[in-house]
Protein backbone atom coordinates (compact mmCIF):
# COMPACT_ATOMS: atom_id res chain seq x y z
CA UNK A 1 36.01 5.15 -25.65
CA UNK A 2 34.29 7.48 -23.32
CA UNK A 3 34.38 5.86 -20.11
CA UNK A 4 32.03 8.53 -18.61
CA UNK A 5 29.25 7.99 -20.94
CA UNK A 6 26.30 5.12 -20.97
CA UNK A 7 23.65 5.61 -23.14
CA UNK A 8 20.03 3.40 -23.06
CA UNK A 9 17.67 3.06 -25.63
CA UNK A 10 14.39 3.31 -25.33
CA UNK A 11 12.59 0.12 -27.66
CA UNK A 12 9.79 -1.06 -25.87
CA UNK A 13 6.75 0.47 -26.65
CA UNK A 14 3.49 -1.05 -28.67
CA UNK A 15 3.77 1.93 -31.27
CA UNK A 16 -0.04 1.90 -31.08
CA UNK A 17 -0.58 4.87 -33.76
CA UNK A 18 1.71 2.78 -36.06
CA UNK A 19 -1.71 -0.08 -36.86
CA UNK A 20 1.04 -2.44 -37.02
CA UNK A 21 1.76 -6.09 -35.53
CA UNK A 22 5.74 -5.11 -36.51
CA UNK A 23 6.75 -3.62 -33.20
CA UNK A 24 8.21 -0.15 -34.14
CA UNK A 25 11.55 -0.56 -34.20
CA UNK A 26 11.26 -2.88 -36.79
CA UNK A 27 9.90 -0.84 -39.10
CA UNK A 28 11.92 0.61 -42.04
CA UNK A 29 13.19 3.59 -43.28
CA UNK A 30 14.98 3.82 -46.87
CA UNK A 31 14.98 -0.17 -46.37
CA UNK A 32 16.80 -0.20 -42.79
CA UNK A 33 14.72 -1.01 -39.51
CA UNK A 34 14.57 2.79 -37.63
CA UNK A 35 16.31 1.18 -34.44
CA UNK A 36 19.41 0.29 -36.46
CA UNK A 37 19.84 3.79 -37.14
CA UNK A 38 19.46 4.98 -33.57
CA UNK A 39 21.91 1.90 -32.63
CA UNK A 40 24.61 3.05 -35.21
CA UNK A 41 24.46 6.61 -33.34
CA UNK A 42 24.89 5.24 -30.16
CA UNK A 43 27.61 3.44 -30.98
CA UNK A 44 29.76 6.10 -33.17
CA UNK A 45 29.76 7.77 -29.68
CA UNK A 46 31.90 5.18 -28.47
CA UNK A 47 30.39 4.83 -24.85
CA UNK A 48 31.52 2.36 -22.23
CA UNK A 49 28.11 0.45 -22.41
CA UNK A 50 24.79 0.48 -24.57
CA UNK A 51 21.91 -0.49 -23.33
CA UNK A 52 18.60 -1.53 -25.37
CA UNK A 53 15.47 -1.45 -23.33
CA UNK A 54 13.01 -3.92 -25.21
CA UNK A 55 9.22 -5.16 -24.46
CA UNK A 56 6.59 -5.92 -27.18
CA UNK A 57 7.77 -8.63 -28.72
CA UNK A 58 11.05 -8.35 -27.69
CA UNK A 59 12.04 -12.34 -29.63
CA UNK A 60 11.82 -10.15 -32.79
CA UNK A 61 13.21 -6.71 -32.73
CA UNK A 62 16.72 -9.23 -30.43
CA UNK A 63 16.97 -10.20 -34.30
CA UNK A 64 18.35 -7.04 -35.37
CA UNK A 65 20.69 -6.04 -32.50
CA UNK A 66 24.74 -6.18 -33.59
CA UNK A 67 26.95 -7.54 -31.02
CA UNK A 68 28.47 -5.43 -27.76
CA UNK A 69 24.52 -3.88 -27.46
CA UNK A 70 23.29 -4.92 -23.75
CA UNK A 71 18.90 -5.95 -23.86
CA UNK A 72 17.37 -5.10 -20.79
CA UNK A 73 13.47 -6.73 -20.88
CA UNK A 74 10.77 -4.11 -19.44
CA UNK A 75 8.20 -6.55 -18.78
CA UNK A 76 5.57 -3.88 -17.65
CA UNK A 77 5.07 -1.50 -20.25
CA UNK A 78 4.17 1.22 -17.46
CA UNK A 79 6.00 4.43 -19.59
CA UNK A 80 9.39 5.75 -20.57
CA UNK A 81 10.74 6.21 -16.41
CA UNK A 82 9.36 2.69 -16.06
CA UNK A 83 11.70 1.68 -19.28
CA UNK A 84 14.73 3.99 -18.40
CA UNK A 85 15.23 2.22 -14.91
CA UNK A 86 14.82 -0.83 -16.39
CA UNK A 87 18.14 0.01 -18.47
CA UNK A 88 19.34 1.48 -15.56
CA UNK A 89 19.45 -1.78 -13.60
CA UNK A 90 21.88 -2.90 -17.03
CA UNK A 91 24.77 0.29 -15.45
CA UNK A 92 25.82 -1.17 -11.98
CA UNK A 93 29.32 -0.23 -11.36
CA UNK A 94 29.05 2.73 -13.48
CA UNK A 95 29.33 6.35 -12.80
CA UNK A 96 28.91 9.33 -14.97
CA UNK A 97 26.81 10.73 -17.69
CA UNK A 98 23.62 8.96 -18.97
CA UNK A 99 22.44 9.65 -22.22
CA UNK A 100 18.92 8.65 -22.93
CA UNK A 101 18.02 7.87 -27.26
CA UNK A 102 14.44 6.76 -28.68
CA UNK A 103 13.83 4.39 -30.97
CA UNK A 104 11.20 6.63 -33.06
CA UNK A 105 14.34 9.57 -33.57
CA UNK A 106 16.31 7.44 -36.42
CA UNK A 107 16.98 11.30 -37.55
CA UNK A 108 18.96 12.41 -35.38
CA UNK A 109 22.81 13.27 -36.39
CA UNK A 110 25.94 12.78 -34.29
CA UNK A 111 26.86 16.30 -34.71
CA UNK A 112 23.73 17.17 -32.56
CA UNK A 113 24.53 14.22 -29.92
CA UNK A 114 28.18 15.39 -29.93
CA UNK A 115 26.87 19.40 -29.25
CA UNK A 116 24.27 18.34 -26.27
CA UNK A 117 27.15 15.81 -24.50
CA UNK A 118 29.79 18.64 -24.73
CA UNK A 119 27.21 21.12 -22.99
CA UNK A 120 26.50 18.52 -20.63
CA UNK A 121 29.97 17.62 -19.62
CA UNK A 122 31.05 21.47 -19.78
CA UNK A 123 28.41 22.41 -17.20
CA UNK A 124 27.56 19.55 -14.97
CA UNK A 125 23.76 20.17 -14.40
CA UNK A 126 21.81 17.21 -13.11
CA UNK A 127 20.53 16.91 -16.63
CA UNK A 128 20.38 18.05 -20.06
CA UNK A 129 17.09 18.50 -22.57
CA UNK A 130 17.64 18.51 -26.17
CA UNK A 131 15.06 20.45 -27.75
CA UNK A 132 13.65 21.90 -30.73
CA UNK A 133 11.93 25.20 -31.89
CA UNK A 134 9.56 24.31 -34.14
CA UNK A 135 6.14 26.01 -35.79
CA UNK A 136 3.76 23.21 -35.04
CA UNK A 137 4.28 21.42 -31.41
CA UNK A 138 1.50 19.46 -31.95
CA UNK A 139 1.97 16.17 -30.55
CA UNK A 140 5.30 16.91 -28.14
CA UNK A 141 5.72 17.51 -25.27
CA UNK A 142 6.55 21.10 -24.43
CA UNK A 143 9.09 22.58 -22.39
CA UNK A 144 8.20 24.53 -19.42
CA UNK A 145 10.45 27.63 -18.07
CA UNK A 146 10.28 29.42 -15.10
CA UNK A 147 10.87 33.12 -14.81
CA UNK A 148 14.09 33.43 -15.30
CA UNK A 149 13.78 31.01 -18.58
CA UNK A 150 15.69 28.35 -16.97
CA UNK A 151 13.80 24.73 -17.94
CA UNK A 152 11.99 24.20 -15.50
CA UNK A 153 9.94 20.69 -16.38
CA UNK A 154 7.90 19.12 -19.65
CA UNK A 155 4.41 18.83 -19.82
CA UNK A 156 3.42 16.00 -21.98
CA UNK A 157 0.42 17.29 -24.79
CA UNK A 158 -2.44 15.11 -22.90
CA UNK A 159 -1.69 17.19 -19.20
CA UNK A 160 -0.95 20.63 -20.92
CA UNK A 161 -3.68 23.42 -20.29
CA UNK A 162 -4.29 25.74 -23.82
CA UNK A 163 -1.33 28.04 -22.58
CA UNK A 164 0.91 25.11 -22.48
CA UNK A 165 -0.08 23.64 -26.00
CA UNK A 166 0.93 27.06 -27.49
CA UNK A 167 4.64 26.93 -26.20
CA UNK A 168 6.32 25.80 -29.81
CA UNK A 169 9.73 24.61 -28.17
CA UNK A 170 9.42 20.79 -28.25
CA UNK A 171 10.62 17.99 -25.98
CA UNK A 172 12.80 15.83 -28.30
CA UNK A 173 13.14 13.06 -25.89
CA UNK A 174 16.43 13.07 -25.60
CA UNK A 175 18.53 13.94 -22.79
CA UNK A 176 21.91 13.57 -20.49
CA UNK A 177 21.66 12.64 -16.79
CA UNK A 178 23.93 12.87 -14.21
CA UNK A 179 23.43 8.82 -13.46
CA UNK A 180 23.07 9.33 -9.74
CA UNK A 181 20.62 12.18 -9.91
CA UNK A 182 18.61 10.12 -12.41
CA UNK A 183 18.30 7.40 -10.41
CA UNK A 184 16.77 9.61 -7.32
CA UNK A 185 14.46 11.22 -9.54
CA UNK A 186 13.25 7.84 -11.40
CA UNK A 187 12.10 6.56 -7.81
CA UNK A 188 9.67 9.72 -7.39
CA UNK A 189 7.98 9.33 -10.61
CA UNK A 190 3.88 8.90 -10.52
CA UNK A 191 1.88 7.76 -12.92
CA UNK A 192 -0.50 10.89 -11.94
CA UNK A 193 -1.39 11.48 -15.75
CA UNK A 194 -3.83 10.98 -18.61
CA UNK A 195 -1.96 7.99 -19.71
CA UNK A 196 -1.36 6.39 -16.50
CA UNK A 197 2.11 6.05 -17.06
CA UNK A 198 5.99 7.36 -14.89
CA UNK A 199 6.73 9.63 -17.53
CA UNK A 200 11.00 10.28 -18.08
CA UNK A 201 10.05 13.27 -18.83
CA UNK A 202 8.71 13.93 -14.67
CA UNK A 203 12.37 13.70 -13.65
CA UNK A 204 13.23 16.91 -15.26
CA UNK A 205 10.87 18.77 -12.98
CA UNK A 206 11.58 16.49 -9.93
CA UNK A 207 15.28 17.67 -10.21
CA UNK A 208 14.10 21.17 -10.73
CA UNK A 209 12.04 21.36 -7.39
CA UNK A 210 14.99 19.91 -5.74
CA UNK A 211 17.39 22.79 -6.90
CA UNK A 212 19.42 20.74 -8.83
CA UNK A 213 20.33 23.03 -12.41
CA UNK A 214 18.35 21.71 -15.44
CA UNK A 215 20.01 22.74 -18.70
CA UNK A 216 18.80 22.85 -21.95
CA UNK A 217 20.33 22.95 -25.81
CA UNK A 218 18.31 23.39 -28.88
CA UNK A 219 18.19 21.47 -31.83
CA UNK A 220 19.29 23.80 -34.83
CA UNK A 221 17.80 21.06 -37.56
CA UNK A 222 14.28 20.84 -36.25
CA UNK A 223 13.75 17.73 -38.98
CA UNK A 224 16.15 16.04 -37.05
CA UNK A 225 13.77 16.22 -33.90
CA UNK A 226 10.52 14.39 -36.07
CA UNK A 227 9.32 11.56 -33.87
CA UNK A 228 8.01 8.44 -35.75
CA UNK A 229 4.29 7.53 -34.20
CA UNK A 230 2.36 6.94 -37.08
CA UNK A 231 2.97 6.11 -40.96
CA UNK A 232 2.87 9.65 -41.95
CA UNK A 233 5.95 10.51 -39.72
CA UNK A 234 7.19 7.13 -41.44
CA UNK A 235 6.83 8.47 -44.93
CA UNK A 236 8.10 12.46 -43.74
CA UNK A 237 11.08 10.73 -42.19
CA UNK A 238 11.47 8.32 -45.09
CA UNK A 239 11.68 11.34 -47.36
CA UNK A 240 14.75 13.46 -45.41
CA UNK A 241 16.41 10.42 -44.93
CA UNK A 242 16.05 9.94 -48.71
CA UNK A 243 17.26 13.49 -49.62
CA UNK A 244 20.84 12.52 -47.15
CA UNK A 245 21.52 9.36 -49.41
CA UNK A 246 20.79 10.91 -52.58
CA UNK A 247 22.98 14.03 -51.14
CA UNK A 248 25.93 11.85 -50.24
CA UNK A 249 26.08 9.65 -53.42
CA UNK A 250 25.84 12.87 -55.18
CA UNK A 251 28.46 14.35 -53.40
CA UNK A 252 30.73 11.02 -53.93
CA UNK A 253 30.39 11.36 -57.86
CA UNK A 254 27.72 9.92 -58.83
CA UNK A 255 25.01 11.67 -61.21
CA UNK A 256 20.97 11.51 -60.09
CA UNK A 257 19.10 13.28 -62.74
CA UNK A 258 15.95 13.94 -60.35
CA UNK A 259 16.61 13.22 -56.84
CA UNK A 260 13.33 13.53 -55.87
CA UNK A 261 12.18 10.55 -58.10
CA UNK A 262 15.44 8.46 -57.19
CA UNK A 263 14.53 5.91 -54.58
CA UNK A 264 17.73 4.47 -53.22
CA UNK A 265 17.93 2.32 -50.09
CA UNK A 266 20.56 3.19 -47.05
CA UNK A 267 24.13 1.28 -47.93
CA UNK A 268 23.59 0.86 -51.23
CA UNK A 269 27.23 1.46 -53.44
CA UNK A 270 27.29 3.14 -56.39
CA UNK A 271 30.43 3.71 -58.36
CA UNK A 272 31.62 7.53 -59.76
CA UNK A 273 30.04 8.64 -62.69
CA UNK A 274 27.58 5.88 -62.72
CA UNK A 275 24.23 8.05 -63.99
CA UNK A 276 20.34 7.52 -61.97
CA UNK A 277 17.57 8.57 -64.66
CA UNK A 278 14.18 9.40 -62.78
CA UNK A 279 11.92 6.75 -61.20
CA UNK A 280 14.43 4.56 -60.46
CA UNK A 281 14.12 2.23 -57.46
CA UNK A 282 17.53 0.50 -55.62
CA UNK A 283 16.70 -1.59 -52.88
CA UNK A 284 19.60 -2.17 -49.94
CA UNK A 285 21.99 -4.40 -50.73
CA UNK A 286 22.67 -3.81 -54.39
CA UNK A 287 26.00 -2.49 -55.48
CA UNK A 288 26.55 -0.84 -59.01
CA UNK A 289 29.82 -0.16 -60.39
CA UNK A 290 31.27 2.63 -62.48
CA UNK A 291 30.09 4.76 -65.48
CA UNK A 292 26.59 2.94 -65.48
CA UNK A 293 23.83 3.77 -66.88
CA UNK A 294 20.60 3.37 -64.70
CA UNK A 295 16.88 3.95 -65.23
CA UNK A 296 13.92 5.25 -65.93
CA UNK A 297 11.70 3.37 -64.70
CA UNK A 298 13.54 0.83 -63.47
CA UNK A 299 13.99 -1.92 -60.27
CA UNK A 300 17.03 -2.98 -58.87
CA UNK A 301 16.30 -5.40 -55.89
CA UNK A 302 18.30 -7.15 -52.99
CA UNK A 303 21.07 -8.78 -54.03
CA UNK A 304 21.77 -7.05 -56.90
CA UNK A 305 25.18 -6.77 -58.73
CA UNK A 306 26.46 -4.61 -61.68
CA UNK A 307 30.04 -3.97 -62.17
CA UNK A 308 31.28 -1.45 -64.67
CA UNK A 309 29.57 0.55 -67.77
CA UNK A 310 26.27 -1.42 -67.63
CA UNK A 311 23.42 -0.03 -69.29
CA UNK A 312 20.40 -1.22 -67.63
CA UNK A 313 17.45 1.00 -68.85
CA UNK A 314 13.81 1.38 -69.27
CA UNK A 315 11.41 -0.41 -67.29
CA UNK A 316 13.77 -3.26 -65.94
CA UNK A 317 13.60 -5.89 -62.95
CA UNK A 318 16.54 -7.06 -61.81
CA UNK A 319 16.78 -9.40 -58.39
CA UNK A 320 19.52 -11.25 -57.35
CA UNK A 321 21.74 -10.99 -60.56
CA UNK A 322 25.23 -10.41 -61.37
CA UNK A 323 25.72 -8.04 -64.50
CA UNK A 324 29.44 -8.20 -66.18
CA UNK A 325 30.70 -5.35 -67.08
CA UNK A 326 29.88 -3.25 -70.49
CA UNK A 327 26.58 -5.63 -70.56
CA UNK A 328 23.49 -3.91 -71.78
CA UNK A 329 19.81 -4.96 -70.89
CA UNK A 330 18.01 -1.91 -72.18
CA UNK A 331 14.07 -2.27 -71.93
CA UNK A 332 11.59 -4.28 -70.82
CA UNK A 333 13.19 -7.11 -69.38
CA UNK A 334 13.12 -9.39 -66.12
CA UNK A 335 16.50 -10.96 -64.54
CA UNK A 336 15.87 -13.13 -61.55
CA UNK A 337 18.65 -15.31 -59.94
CA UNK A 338 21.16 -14.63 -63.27
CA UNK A 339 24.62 -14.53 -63.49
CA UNK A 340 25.19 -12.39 -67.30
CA UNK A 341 28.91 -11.51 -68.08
CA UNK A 342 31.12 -9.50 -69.88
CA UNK A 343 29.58 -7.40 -72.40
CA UNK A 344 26.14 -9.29 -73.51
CA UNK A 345 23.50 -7.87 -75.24
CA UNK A 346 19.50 -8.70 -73.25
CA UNK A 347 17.20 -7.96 -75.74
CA UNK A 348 13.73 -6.72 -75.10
CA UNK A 349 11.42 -8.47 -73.56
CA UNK A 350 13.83 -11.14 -72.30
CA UNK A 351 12.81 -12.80 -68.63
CA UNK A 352 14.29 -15.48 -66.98
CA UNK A 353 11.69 -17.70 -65.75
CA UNK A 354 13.49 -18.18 -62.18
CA UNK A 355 10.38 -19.71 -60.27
CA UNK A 356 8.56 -23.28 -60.31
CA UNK A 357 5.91 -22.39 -57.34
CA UNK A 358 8.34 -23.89 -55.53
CA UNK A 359 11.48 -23.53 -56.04
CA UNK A 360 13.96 -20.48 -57.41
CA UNK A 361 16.77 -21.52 -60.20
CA UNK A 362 19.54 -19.56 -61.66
CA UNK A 363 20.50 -19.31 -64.90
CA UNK A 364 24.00 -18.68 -66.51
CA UNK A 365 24.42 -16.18 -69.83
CA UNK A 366 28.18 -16.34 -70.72
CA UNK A 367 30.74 -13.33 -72.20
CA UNK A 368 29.50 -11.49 -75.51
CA UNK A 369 26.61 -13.35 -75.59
CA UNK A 370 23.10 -12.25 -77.61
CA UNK A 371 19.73 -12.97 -76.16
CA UNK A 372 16.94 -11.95 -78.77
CA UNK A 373 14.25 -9.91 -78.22
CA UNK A 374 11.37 -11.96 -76.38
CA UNK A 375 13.62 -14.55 -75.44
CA UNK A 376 12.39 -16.65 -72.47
CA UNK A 377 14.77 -18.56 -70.74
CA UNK A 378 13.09 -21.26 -68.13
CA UNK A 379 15.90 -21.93 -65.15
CA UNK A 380 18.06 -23.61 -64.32
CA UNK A 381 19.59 -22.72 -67.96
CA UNK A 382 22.75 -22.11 -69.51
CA UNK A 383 23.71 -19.86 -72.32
CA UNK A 384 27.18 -20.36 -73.26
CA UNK A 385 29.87 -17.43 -74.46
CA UNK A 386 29.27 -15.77 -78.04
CA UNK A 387 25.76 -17.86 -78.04
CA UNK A 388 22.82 -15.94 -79.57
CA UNK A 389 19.25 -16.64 -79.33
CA UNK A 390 16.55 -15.75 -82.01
CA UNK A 391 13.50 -13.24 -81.07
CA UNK A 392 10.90 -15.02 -78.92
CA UNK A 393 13.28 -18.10 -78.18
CA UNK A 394 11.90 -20.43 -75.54
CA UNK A 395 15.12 -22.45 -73.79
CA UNK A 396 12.79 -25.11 -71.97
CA UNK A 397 15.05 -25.92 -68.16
CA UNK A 398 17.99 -27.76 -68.03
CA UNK A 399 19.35 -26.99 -71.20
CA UNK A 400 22.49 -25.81 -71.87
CA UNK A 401 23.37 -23.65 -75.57
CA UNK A 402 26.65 -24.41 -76.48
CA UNK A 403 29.39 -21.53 -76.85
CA UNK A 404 28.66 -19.75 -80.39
CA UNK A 405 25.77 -21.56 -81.04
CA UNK A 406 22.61 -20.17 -82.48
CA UNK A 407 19.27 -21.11 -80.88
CA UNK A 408 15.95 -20.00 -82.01
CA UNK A 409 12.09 -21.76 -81.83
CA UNK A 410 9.73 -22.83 -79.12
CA UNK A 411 11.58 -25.18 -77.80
CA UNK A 412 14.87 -23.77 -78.38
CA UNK A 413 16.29 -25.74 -81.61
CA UNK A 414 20.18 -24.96 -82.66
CA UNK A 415 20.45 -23.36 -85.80
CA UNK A 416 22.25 -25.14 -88.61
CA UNK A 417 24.81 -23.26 -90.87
């Protein structure tokens, strides 16, 4: 644990440019709310204490928060200084290095953290900027440097003059404080600025003016430094996080055929040599075993299970079902709340009908069984080991088809031999 480090996250704001009631934590990125992400890199850093600054509607985005993360409330949404001493007031007793995350940088990698919280501790300055390089500053904040190119302050893109909008290295909001200097600086913030607000980003040139050193270290990724404001920094974000999962399952052993048309949510498991056709969508929570076969065109939602050498294929729904291994459901099908074992056969066309407009119900399809094209089964149903059902079967609720038995007909009838 590093007893010398605290780090607060910022998680207060409105996210006005969002058009959202979600506050903006809460919203998701490759099926994970962006906070969680900042929240697992804060806490891979082991630090002595983490601190989550919240505000609009605080009772919500609480929901999310694992255990050993401190909330501090900002009740006056007055800007980032306003929110950092709010955390602040969370770090009594503690002295040492303060490092300051946003909610909006779910990006960010902890080989970058690790780099700027070396530098920091290496050098001792009163604080440390992370920043980026970047060919379009639009929207950032810029840093400032004086003539020696020492970092001098950050002027935020509503106060910068047409010089100052040209400067293309980027305030990525994230920085290291020496916790005592921070906490002088904090008190001499204004709100002397388009928005009204005590900008964090003051205290860089308040410690500047005072001669305390200011130190800065770029970003060498400058994706990682992408701030989420609006849906299209959702949707840029969503796609580089998207290219990392497909990347690591890749790299793990698993075959996608098209990465860029395999949609696959964070912590989903996927076993080696299990193959992803294009346009195939895996919600989180879904685990699929080894030497699968999965897609195109295909929908694997929460809850999902499929253990080994299932072939699910073309233009599939499957929610809250359990697959047993070597079972093949190969086109046009919907499983909802099923439990299928050992090597079955789904036939086209098959869907269980899960939902009353009430009420969901499972339904049970036993080893080696056969389910006929068409076949609708109407949950809660049971479809016993070795059964078979003829094409366009109808297996009203509540019934049960024995082990071996042929069914066929609307209603389901067994068939004599």
């Amino acid at each position: 644990m590093k007893k010398n480090l605290a780090v607060i996250v910022l998680a207060a704001g409105y996210g006005k440019r969002m058009k959202s009631d979600l506050p903006k934590a809460l919203h998701e990125l490759c099926g994970r709310p962006i906070l969680n992400y900042v929240l697992d890199l804060a806490s891979q850093l082991k630090p002595k204490k983490i601190v989550a600054v919240l505000g609009h509607k605080q009772e919500l985005v609480r929901k999310i928060l694992p255990q050993g993360v401190e909330v501090a409330i900002q009740k006056k949404l007055n800007g980032t200084a306003g929110a950092v001493s709010v955390g602040m007031s969370k770090l009594g007793g503690f002295n040492g290095t303060v490092l300051i995350l946003c909610t909006d940088m779910p990006l960010l990698t902890k080989a970058a953290i690790d780099k700027l919280i070396a530098f920091h501790n290496a050098n001792l300055p009163a604080a440390t900027v992370l920043f980026a390089q970047v060919k379009d500053s639009t929207g950032y904040g810029r840093i400032l440097r004086d003539k020696y190119f020492s970092v001098s302050g950050i002027i935020e893109e509503k106060d910068a003059n047409e010089y100052q909008k040209n400067i293309k290295e980027i305030n990525t909001g994230i920085y290291c404080f020496n916790k005592a200097q921070l906490s002088s600086a904090l008190k001499k913030t204004k709100a002397d600025n388009a928005n009204r607000e005590h900008y964090l980003t003051d205290c860089i040139g308040i410690l500047y003016k005072s001669g305390a050193l200011v130190e800065g270290v770029a970003l060498a990724d400058a994706d990682q430094a992408l701030g989420i404001n609006s849906r299209l920094d959702l949707a840029k974000a969503n796609a580089i996080m998207q290219k990392r999962i497909n990347r690591k399952l890749m790299e793990s052993g698993v075959t996608i055929i098209d990465p860029a048309s395999a949609f696959i949510n964070y912590a989903t498991e996927i076993g080696q040599d299990t193959v992803i056709y294009p346009f195939t969508v895996v919600e989180k929570n879904v685990k699929i075993g080894k030497r699968c076969q999965i897609g195109p065109f295909i929908h694997l939602r929460e809850g999902t299970r499929l253990e080994d050498e299932v072939i699910a294929g073309n233009f599939l729904e499957v929610t809250r079902s359990k697959l047993g291994s070597k079972t093949i459901i190969k086109h046009f099908a919907y499983l909802g709340d099923a439990v299928v074992g050992r090597n079955a056969n789904i036939g086209a066309g098959t869907v269980t009908a899960n939902f009353d407009c009430g009420k969901k119900y499972s339904t049970s399809i036993g080893d080696n069984a056969f389910i006929g094209s068409d076949t609708v089964l109407v949950a809660p149903a049971k479809i016993g080991k070795h059964a078979k059902t003829g094409a366009g079967t109808v297996v009203l609720k509540n019934k049960k088809v024995p082990d071996g038995a042929v069914v066929v007909g609307v209603p389901a009838r067994i068939l004599k031999r």
